[in-house]
C-alpha atoms as a PDB file:
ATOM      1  CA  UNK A   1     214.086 -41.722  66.423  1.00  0.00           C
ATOM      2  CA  UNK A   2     216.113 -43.667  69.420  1.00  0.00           C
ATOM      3  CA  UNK A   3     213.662 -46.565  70.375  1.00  0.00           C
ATOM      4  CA  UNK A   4     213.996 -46.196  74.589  1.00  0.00           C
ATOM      5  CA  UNK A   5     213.247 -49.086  76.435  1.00  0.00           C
ATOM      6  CA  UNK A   6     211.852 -48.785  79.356  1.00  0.00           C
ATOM      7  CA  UNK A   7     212.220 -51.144  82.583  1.00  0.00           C
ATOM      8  CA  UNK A   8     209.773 -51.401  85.029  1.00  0.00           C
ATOM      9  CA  UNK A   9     211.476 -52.475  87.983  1.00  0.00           C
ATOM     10  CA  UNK A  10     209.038 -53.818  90.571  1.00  0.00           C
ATOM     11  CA  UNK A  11     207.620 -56.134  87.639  1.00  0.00           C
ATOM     12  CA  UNK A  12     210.825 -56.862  85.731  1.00  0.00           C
ATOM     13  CA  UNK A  13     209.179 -55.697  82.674  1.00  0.00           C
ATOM     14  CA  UNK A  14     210.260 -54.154  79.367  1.00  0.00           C
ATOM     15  CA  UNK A  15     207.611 -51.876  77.867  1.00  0.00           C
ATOM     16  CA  UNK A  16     207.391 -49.177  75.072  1.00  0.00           C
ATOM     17  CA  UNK A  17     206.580 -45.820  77.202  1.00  0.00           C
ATOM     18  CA  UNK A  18     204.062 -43.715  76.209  1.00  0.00           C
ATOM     19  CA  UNK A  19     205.297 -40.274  74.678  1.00  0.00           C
ATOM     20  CA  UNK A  20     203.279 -36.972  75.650  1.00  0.00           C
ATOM     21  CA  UNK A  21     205.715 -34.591  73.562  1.00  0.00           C
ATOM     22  CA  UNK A  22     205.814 -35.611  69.908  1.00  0.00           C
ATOM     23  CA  UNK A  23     209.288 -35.945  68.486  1.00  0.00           C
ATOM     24  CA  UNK A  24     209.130 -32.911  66.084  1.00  0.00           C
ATOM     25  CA  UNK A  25     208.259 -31.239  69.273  1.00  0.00           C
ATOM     26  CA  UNK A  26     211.240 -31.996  71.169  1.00  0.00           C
ATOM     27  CA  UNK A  27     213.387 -31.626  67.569  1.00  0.00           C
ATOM     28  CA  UNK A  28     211.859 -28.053  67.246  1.00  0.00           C
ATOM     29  CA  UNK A  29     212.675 -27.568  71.246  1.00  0.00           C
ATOM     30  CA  UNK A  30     216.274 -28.977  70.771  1.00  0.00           C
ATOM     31  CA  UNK A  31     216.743 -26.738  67.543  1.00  0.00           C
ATOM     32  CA  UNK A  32     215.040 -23.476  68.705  1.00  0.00           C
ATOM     33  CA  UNK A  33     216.946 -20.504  66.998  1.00  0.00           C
ATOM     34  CA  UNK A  34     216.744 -18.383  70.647  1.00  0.00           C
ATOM     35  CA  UNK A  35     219.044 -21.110  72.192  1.00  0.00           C
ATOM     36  CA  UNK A  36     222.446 -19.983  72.739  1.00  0.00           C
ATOM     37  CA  UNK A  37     225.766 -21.726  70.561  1.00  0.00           C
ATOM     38  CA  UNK A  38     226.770 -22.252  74.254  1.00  0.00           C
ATOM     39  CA  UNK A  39     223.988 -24.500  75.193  1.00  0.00           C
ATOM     40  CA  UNK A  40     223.818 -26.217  71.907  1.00  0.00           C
ATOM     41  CA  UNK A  41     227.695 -27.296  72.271  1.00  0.00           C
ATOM     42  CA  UNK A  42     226.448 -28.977  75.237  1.00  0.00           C
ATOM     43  CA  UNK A  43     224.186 -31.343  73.601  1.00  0.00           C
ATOM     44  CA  UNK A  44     226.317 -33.700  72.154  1.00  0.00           C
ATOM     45  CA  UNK A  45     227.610 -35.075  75.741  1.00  0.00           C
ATOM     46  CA  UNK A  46     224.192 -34.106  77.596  1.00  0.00           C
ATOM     47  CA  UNK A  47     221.602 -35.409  74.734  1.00  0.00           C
ATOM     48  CA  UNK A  48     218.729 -33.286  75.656  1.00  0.00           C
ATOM     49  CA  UNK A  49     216.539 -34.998  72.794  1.00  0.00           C
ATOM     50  CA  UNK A  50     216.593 -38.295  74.409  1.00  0.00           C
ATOM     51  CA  UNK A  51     216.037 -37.071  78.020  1.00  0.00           C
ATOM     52  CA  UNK A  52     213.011 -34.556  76.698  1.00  0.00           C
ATOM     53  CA  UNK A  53     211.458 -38.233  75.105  1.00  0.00           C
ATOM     54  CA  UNK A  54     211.970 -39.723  78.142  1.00  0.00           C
ATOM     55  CA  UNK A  55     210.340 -37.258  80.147  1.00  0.00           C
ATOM     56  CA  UNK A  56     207.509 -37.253  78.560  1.00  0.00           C
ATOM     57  CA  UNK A  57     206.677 -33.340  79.317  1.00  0.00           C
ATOM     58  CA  UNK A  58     203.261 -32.024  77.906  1.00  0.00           C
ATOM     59  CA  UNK A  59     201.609 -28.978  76.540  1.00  0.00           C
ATOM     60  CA  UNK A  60     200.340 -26.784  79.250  1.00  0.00           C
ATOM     61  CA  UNK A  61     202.395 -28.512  82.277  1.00  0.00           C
ATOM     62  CA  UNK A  62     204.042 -26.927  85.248  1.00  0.00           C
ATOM     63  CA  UNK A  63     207.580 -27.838  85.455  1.00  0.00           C
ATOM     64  CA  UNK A  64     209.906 -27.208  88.481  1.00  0.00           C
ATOM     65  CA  UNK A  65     213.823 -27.447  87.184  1.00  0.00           C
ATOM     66  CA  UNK A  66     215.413 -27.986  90.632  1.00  0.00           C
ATOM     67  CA  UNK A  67     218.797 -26.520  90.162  1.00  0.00           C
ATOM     68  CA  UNK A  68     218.711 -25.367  86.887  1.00  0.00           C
ATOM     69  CA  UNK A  69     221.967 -23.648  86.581  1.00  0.00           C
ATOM     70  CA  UNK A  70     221.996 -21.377  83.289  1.00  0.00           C
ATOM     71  CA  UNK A  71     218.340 -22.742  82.253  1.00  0.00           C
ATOM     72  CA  UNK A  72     220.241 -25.142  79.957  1.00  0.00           C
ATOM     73  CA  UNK A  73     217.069 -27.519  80.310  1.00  0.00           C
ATOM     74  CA  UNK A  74     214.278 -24.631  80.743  1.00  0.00           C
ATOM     75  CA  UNK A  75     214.401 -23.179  77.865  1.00  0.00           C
ATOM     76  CA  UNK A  76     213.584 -26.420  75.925  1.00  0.00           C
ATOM     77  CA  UNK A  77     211.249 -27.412  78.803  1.00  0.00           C
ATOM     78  CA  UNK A  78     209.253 -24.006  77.733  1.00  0.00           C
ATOM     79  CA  UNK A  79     209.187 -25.085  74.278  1.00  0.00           C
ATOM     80  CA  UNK A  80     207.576 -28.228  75.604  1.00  0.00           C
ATOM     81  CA  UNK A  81     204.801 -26.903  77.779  1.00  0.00           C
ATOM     82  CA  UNK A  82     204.171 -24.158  75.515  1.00  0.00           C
ATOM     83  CA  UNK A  83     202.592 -20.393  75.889  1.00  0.00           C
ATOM     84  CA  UNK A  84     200.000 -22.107  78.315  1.00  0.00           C
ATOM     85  CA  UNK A  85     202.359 -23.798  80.310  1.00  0.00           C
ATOM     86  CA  UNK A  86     205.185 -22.631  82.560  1.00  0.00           C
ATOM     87  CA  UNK A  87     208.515 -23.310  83.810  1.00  0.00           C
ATOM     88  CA  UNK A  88     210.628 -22.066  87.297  1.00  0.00           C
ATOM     89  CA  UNK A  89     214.002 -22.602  87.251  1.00  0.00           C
ATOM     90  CA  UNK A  90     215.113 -22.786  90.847  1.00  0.00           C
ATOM     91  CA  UNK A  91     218.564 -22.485  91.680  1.00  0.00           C
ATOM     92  CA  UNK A  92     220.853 -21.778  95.143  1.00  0.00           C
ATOM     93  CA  UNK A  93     220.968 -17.660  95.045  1.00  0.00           C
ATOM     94  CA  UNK A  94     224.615 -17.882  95.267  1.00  0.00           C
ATOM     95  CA  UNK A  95     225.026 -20.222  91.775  1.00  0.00           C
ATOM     96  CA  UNK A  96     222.236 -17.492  89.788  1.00  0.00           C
ATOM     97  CA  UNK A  97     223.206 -15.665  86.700  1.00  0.00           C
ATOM     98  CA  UNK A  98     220.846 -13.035  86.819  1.00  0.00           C
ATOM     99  CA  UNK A  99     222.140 -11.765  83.580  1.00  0.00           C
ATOM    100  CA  UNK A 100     221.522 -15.301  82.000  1.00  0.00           C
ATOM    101  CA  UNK A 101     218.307 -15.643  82.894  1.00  0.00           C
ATOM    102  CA  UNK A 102     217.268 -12.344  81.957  1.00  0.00           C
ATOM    103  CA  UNK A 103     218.036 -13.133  78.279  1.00  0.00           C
ATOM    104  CA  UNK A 104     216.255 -16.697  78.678  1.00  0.00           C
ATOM    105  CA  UNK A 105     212.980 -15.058  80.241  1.00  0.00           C
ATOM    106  CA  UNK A 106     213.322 -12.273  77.737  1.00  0.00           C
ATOM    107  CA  UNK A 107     212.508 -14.879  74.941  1.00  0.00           C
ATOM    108  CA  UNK A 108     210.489 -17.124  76.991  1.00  0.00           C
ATOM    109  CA  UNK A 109     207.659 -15.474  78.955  1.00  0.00           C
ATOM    110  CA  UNK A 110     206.417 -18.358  80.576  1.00  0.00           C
ATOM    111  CA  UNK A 111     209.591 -19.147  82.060  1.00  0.00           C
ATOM    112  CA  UNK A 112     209.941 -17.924  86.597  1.00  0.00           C
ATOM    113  CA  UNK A 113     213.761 -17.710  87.454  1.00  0.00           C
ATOM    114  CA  UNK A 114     213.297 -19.126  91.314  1.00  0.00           C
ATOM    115  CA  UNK A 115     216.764 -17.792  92.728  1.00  0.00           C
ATOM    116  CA  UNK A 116     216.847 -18.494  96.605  1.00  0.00           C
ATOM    117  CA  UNK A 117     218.961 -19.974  99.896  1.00  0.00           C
ATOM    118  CA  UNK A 118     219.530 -23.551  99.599  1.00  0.00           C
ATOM    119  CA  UNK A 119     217.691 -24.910 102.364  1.00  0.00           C
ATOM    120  CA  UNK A 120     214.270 -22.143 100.651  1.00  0.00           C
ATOM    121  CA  UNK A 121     214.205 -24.302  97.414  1.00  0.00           C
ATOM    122  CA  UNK A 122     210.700 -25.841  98.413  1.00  0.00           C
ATOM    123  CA  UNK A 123     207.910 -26.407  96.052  1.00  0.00           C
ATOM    124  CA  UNK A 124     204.308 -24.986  96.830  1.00  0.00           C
ATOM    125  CA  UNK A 125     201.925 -28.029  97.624  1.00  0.00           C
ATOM    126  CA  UNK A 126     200.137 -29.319  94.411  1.00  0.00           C
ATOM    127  CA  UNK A 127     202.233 -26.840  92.598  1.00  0.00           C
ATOM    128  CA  UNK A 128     203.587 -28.783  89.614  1.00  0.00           C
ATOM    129  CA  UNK A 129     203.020 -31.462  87.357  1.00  0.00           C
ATOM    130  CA  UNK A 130     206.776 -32.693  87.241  1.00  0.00           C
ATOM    131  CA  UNK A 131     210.172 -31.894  89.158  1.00  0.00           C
ATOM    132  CA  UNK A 132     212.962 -32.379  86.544  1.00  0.00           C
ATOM    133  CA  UNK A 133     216.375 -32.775  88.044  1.00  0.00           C
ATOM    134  CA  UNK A 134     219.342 -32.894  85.827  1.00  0.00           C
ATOM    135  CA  UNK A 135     222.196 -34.307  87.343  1.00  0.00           C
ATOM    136  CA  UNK A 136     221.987 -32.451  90.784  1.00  0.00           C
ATOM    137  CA  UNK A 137     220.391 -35.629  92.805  1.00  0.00           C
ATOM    138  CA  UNK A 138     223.564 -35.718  94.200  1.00  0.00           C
ATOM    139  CA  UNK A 139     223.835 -32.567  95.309  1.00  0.00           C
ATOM    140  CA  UNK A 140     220.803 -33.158  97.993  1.00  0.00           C
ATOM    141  CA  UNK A 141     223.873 -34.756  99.645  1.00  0.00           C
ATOM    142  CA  UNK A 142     226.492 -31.753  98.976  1.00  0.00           C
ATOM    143  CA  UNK A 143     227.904 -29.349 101.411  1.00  0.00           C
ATOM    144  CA  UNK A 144     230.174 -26.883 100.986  1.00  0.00           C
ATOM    145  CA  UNK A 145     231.541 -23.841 102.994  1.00  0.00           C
ATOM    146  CA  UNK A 146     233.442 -22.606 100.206  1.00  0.00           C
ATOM    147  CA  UNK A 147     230.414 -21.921  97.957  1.00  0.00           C
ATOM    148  CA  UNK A 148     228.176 -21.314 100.783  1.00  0.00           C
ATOM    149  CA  UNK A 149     225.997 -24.491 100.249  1.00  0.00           C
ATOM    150  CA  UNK A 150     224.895 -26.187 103.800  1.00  0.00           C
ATOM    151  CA  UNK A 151     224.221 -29.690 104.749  1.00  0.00           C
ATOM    152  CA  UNK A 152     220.573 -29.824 103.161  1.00  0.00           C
ATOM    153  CA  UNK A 153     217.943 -32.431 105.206  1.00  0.00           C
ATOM    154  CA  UNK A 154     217.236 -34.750 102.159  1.00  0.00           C
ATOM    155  CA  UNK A 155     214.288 -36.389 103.844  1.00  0.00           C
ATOM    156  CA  UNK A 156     212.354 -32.798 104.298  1.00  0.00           C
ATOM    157  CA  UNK A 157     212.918 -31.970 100.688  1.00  0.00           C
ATOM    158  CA  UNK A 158     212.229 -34.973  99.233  1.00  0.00           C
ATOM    159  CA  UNK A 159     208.723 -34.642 101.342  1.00  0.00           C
ATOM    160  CA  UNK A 160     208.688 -31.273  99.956  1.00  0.00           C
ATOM    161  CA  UNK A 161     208.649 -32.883  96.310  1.00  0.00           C
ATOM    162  CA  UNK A 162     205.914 -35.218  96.973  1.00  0.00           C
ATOM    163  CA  UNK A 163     203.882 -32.426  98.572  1.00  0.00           C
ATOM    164  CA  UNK A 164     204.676 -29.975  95.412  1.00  0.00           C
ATOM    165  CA  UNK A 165     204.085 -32.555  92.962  1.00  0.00           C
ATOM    166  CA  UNK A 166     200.237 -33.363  91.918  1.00  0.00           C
ATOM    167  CA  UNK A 167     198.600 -36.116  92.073  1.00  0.00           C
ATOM    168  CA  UNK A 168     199.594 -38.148  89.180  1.00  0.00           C
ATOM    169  CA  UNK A 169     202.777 -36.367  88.615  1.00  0.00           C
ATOM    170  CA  UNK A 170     206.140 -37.052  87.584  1.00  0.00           C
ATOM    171  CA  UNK A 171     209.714 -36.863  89.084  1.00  0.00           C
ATOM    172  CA  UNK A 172     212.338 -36.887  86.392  1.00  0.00           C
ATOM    173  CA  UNK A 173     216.112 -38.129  87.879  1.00  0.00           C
ATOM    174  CA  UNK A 174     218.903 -38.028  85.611  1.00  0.00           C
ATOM    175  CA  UNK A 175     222.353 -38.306  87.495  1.00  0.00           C
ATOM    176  CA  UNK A 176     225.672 -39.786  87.223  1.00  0.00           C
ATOM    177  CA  UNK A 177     226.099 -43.564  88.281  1.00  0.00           C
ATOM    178  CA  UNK A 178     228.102 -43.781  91.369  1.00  0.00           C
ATOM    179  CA  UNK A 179     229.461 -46.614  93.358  1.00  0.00           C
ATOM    180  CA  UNK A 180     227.545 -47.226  96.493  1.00  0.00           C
ATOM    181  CA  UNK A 181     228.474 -46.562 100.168  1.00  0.00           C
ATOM    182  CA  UNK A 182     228.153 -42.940 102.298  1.00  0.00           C
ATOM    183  CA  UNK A 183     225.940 -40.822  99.823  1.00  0.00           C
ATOM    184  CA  UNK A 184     227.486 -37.739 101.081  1.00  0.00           C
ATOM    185  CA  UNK A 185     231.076 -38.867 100.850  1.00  0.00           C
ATOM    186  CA  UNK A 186     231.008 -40.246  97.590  1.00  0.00           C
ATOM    187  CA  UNK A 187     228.925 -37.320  96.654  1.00  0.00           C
ATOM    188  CA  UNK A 188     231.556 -34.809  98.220  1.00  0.00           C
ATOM    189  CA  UNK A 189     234.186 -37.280  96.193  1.00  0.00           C
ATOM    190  CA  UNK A 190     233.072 -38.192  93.049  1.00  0.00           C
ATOM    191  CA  UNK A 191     229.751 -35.354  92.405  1.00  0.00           C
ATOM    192  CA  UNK A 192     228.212 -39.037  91.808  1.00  0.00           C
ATOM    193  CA  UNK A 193     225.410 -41.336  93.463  1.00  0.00           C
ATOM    194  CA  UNK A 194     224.539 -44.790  93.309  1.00  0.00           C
ATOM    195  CA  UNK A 195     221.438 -45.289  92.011  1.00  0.00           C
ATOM    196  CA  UNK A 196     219.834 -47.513  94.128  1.00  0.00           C
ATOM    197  CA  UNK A 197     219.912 -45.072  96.626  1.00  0.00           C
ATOM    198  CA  UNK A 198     218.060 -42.694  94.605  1.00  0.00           C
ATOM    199  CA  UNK A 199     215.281 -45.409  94.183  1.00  0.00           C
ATOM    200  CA  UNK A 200     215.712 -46.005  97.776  1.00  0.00           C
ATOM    201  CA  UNK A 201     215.005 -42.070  99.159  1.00  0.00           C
ATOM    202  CA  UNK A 202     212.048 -41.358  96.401  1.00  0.00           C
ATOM    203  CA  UNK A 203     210.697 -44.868  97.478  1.00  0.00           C
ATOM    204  CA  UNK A 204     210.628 -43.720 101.391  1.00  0.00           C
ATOM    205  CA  UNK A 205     209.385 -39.974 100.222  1.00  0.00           C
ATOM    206  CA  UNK A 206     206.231 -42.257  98.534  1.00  0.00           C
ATOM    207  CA  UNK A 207     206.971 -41.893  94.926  1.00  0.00           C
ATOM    208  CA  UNK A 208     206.849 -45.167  92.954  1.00  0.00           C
ATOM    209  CA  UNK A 209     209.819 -46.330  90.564  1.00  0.00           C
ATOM    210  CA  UNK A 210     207.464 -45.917  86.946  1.00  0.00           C
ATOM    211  CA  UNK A 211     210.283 -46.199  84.360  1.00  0.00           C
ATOM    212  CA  UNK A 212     214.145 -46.387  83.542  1.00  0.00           C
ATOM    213  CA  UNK A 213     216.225 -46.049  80.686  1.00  0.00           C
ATOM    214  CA  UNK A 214     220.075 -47.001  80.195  1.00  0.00           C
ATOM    215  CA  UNK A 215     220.410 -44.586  77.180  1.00  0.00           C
ATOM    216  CA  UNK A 216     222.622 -42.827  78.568  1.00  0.00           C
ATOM    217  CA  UNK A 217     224.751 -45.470  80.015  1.00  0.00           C
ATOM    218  CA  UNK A 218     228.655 -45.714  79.219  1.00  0.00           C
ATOM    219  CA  UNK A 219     230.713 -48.649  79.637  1.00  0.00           C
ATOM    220  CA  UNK A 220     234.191 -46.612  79.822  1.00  0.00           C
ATOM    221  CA  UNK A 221     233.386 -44.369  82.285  1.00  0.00           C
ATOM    222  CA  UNK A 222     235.351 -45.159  85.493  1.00  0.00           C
ATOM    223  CA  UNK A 223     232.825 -44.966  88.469  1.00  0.00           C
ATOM    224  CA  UNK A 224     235.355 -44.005  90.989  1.00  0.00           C
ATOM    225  CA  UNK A 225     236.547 -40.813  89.082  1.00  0.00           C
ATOM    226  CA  UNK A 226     235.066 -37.327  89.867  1.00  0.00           C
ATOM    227  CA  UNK A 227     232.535 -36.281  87.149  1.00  0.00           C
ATOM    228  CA  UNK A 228     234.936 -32.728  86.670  1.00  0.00           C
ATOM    229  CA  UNK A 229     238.410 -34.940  85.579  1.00  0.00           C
ATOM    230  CA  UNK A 230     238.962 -33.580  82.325  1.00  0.00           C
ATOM    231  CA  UNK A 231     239.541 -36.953  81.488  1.00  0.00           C
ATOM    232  CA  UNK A 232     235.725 -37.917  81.737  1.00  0.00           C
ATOM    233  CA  UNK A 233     234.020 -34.604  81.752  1.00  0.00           C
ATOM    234  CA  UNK A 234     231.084 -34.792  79.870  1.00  0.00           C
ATOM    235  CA  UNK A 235     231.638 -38.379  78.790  1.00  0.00           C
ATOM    236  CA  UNK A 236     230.069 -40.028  82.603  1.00  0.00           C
ATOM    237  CA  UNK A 237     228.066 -43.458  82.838  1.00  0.00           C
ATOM    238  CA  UNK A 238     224.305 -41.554  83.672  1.00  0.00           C
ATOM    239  CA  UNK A 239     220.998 -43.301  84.073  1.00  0.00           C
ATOM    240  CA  UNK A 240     217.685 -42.087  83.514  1.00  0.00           C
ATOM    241  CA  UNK A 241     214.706 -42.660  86.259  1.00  0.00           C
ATOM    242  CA  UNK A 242     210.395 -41.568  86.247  1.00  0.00           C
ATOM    243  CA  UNK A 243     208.847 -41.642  90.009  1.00  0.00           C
ATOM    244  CA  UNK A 244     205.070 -40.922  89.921  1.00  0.00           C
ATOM    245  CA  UNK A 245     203.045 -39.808  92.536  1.00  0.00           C
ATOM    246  CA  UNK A 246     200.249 -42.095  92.761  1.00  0.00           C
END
């Protein structure tokens, strides 16, 4: 198993984290027969084992994944939480494969396909027990007329996240390291965002910065490239964050 270290910030400590999910848990969730050869392609570049250990997800949680795409993440998540738990995949109406989902929900009843507008993907107060949000940070910060995505109002949904989340609860940030500067330009740019800005905006929104990992760091990954160059697709410098809601 990958020792993670994890970094509390404010104290400028290195701990060992504790796990919820045991690692033949997250094995079994990684190697599930009902996961597509699609998604499992994927998990060389994305390495969902070490980001499920990271996270920390238990048995009988609620998990929001905010802008889950196909479900590449909920599926696993489900595994996670179990027949007691339960997962909603959220995602911008226009960017939902109904069809997808319908397969993924079809093997996973505890799994809530959330399609809706943009600016609708709020979380009920007290709702959840962790937000996980796979390299779409950034895309609080996105516009686009083209795909019908408007200028979101980060502040209101990151309030919206420390509303939905429970006391005690989690926000899980993985995201592509960006250089700093205007976090909408480099984010229209680059699909990237500096990370101190994420610590920043959940910091403001109340969460506190619990842990950080540099797993998933790269040293040849050139900052100032957009995450889609086939040149670096797949292949990005990411980091790994934990907010809690005190």
């Amino acid at each position: 198993m990958r020792q993670i270290a994890i970094a509390f910030a404010a104290a400028g400590l290195v701990l060992a984290a504790p796990l919820h999910a045991e690692p033949s848990v997250i094995e079994s969730a990684v190697a599930a027969s009902s996961r597509s050869e699609t998604n499992k392609a994927l998990d060389e570049s994305r390495q969902p084992a070490a980001i499920l250990e990271f996270a920390g997800i238990s048995r009988g949680e609620v998990v929001a994944d905010f802008m889950a795409g196909g479900g590449y993440f909920t599926e696993m998540i489900a595994e996670l939480v179990g027949k007691n738990g339960r997962v909603y995949g959220i995602n911008p109406s226009g960017f939902h494969d109904a069809a997808a989902w319908a397969v993924l929900t079809r093997t996973h009843s505890n799994v809530r396909p959330v399609p809706v507008a943009p600016k609708a993907m709020v979380i009920a107060p007290g709702s959840v027990d962790t937000i996980f949000a796979h390299l779409v940070f950034h895309d609080l910060y996105w516009e686009s007329e083209q795909y019908k995505f408007p200028r979101l109002d980060v502040e209101m949904m990151l309030a919206n996240w420390y509303a939905g989340v429970k006391s005690g609860g989690s926000v899980v940030v993985v995201d592509h390291y960006g250089p700093g500067g205007d976090a909408r330009e480099i984010t229209a740019k680059l699909h990237r965002i500096d990370p101190a800005r994420v610590i920043s905006d959940m910091t403001k929104a109340g969460f506190v910065l619990e842990a950080q990992s540099d797993v998933l760091r790269r040293s040849d990954d050139d900052q100032f490239k957009n995450v889609f160059d086939p040149e670096i697709r797949g292949k990005t410098d990411r980091f790994m964050m934990k907010f809690r809601k005190q």
